[in-house]
Protein backbone atom coordinates (compact mmCIF):
# COMPACT_ATOMS: atom_id res chain seq x y z
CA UNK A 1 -12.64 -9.39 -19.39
CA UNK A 2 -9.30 -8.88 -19.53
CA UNK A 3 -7.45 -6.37 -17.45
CA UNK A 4 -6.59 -4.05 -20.58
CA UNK A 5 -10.25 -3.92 -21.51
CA UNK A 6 -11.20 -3.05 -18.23
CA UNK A 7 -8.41 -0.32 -17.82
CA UNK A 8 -10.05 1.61 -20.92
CA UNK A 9 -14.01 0.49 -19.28
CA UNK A 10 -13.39 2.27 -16.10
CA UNK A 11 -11.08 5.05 -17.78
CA UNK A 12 -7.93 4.28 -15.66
CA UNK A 13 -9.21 4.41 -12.44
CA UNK A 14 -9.56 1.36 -9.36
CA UNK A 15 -9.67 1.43 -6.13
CA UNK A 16 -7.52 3.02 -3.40
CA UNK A 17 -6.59 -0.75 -2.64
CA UNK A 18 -6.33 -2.05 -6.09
CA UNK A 19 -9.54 -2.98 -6.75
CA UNK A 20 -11.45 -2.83 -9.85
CA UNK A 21 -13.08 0.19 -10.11
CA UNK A 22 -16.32 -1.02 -11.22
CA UNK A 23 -16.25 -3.72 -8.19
CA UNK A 24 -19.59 -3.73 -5.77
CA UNK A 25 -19.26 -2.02 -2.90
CA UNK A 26 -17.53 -2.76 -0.71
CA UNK A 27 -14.53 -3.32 -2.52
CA UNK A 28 -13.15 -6.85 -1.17
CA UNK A 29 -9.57 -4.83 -0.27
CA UNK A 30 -11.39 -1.76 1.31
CA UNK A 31 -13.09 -1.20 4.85
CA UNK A 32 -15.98 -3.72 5.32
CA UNK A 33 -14.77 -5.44 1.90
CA UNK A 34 -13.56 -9.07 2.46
CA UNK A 35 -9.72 -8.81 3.05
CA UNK A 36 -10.02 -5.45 5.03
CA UNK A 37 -10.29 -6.58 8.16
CA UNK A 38 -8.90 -3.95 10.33
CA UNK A 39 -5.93 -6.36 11.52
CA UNK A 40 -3.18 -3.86 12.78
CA UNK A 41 0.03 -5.60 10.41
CA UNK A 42 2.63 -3.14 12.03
CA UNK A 43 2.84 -0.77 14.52
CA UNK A 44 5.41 2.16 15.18
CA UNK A 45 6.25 4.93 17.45
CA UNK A 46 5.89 8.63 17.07
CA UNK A 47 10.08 8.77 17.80
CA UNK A 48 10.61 6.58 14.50
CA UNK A 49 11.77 8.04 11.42
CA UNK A 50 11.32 6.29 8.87
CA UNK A 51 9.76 2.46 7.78
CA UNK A 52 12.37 0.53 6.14
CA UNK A 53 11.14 -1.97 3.33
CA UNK A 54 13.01 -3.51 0.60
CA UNK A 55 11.28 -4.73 -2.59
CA UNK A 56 11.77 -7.23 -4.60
CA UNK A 57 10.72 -7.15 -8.31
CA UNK A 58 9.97 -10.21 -9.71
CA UNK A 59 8.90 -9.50 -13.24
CA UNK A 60 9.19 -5.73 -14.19
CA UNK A 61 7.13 -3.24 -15.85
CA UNK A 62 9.28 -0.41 -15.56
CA UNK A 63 8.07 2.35 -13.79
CA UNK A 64 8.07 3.92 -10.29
CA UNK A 65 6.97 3.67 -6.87
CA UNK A 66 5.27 5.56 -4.30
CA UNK A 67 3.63 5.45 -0.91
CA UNK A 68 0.65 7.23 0.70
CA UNK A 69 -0.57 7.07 4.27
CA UNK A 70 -4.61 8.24 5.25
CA UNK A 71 -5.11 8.85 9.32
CA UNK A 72 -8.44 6.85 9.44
CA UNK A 73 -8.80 5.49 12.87
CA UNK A 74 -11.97 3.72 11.89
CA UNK A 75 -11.33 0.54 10.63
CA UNK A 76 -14.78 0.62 9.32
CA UNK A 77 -14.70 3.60 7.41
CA UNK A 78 -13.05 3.56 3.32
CA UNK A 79 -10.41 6.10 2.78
CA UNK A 80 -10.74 8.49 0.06
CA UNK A 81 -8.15 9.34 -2.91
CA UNK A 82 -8.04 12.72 -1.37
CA UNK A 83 -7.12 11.65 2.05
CA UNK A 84 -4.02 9.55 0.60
CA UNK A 85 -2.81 12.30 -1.18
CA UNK A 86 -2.55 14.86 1.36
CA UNK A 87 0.31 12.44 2.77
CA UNK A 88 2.64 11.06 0.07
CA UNK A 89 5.47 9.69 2.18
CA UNK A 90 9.35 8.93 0.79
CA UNK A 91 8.44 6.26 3.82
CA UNK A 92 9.54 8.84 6.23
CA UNK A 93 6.94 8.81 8.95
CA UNK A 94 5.05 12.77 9.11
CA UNK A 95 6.44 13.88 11.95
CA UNK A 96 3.06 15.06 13.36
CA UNK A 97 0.86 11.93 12.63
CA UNK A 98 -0.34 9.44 15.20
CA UNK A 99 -3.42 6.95 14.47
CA UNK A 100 -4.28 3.75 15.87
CA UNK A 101 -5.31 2.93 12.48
CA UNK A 102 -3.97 4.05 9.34
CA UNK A 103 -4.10 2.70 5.80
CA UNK A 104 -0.84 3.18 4.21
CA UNK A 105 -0.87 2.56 0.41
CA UNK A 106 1.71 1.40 -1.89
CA UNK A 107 1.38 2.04 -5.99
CA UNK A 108 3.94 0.92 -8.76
CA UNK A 109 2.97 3.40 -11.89
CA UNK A 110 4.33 1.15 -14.74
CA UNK A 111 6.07 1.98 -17.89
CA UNK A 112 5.61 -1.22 -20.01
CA UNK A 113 3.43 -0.28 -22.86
CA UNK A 114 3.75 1.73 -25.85
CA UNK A 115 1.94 4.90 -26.32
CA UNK A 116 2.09 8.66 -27.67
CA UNK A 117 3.83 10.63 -25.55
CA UNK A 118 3.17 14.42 -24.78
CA UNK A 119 5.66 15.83 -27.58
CA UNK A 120 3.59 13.17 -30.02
CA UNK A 121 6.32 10.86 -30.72
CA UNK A 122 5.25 7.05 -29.91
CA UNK A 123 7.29 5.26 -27.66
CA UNK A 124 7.87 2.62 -24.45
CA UNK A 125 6.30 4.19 -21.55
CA UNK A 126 3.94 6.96 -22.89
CA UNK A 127 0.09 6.64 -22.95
CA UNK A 128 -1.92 4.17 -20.80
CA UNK A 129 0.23 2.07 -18.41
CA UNK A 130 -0.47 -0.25 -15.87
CA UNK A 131 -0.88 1.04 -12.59
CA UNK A 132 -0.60 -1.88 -9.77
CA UNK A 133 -2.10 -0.64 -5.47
CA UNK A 134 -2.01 -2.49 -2.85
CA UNK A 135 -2.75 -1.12 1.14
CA UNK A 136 -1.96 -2.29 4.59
CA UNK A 137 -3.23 -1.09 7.99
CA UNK A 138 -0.52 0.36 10.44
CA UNK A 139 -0.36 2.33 13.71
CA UNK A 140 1.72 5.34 14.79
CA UNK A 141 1.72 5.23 18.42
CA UNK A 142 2.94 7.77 21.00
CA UNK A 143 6.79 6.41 22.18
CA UNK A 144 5.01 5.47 25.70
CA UNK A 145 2.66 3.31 24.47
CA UNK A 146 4.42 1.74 21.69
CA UNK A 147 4.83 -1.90 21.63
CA UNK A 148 7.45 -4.02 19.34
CA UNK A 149 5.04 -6.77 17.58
CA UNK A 150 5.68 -8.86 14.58
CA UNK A 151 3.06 -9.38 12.29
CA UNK A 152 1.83 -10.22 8.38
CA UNK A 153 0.86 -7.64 6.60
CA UNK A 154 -1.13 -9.91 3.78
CA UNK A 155 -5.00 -9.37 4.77
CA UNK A 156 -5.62 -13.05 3.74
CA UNK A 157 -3.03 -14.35 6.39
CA UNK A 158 -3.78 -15.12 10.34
CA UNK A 159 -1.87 -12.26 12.44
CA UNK A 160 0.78 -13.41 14.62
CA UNK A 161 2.02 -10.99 17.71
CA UNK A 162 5.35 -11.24 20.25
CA UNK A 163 5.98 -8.91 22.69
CA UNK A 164 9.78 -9.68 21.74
CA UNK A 165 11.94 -7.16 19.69
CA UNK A 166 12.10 -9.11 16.33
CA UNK A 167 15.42 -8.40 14.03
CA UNK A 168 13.97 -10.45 11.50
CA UNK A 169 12.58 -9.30 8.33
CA UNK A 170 9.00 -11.01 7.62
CA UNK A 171 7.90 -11.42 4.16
CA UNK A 172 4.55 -8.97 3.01
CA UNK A 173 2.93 -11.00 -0.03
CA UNK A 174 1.89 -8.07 -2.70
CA UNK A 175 -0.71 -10.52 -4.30
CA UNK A 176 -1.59 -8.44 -7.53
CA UNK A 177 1.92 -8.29 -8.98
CA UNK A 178 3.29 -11.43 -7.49
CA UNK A 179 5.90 -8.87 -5.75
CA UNK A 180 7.17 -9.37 -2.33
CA UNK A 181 8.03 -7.01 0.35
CA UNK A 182 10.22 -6.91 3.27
CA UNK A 183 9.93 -4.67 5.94
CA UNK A 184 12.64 -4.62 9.00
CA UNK A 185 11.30 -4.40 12.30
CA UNK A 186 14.25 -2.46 13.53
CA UNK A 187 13.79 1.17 12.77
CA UNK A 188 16.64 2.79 14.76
């Protein structure tokens, strides 16, 4: 089936990770699915802004981005729609949120198809688009307990740790879209 037909089968909707909506549950990218694994890919402090990331389109459908974070602390627990909505994020860290375990979702809402638009007129961007999630599992530690780590964010990659400050930016593969994304470790 293709991933049109399946857009108009499950009316729009998949999974808070990107999933198709009609998967079995568990979803493969949600908790107790096979990528969600509860590995920790970044971890910041309480006394941090902001999460710098940089990405890099490599074949455009027009549109926009936006990010949503879900306090879960229980890695084997699925977040809820509702959950990421009550924090949309400019990737500004909420000043009042800490959570050893939080699912912080990414969504590009395309604009590459032609539809009717709401004044009736047909055009590039109107109607159905394609809508393209993806999630990762970070922490937002108190500033005394925070540690600087390195790690991938892709659930299908081993983790790697250092205990060193890292000034490095470390590739995040977006599978679905063939994107990439670059966070910088170094959020002062």
């Amino acid at each position: 089936m293709s991933s049109l037909q399946r857009l108009f089968e499950n009316e729009g909707r998949c999974g808070v990770c990107g999933d198709s909506w009609d998967s079995e549950l568990p979803r493969p990218n949600e908790a107790g699915g096979l990528y969600a694994r509860g590995i920790i890919s970044r971890k910041y402090s309480t006394d941090q802004r902001f999460i710098y990331s940089v990405i890099q389109v490599t074949s455009s459908i027009g549109g926009y981005f936006e990010f949503y974070i879900c306090p879960n602390d229980d890695v084997t627990k699925r977040v809820s729609r509702a959950c990421l909505d009550e924090h949309p994020m400019q990737l500004e860290i909420p000043r009042d949120l800490e959570c050893n375990q939080c699912v912080l979702q990414w969504r590009w809402h395309g604009a590459s198809n032609y539809g009717v638009c709401k004044n009736g007129r047909w055009a590039k961007g109107c109607g159905i688009q394609p809508e393209i999630y993806n999630c990762a599992d970070i922490a937002i530690l108190p500033e005394v307990t925070q540690k600087k780590t390195t790690m991938s964010v892709s659930r299908t990659r081993p983790q790697t740790t250092t205990d060193q400050p890292s000034t490095t930016k470390q590739p995040i593969p977006v599978t679905s879209v063939q994107t990439w994304v670059q966070t910088n470790q170094n959020q002062k």
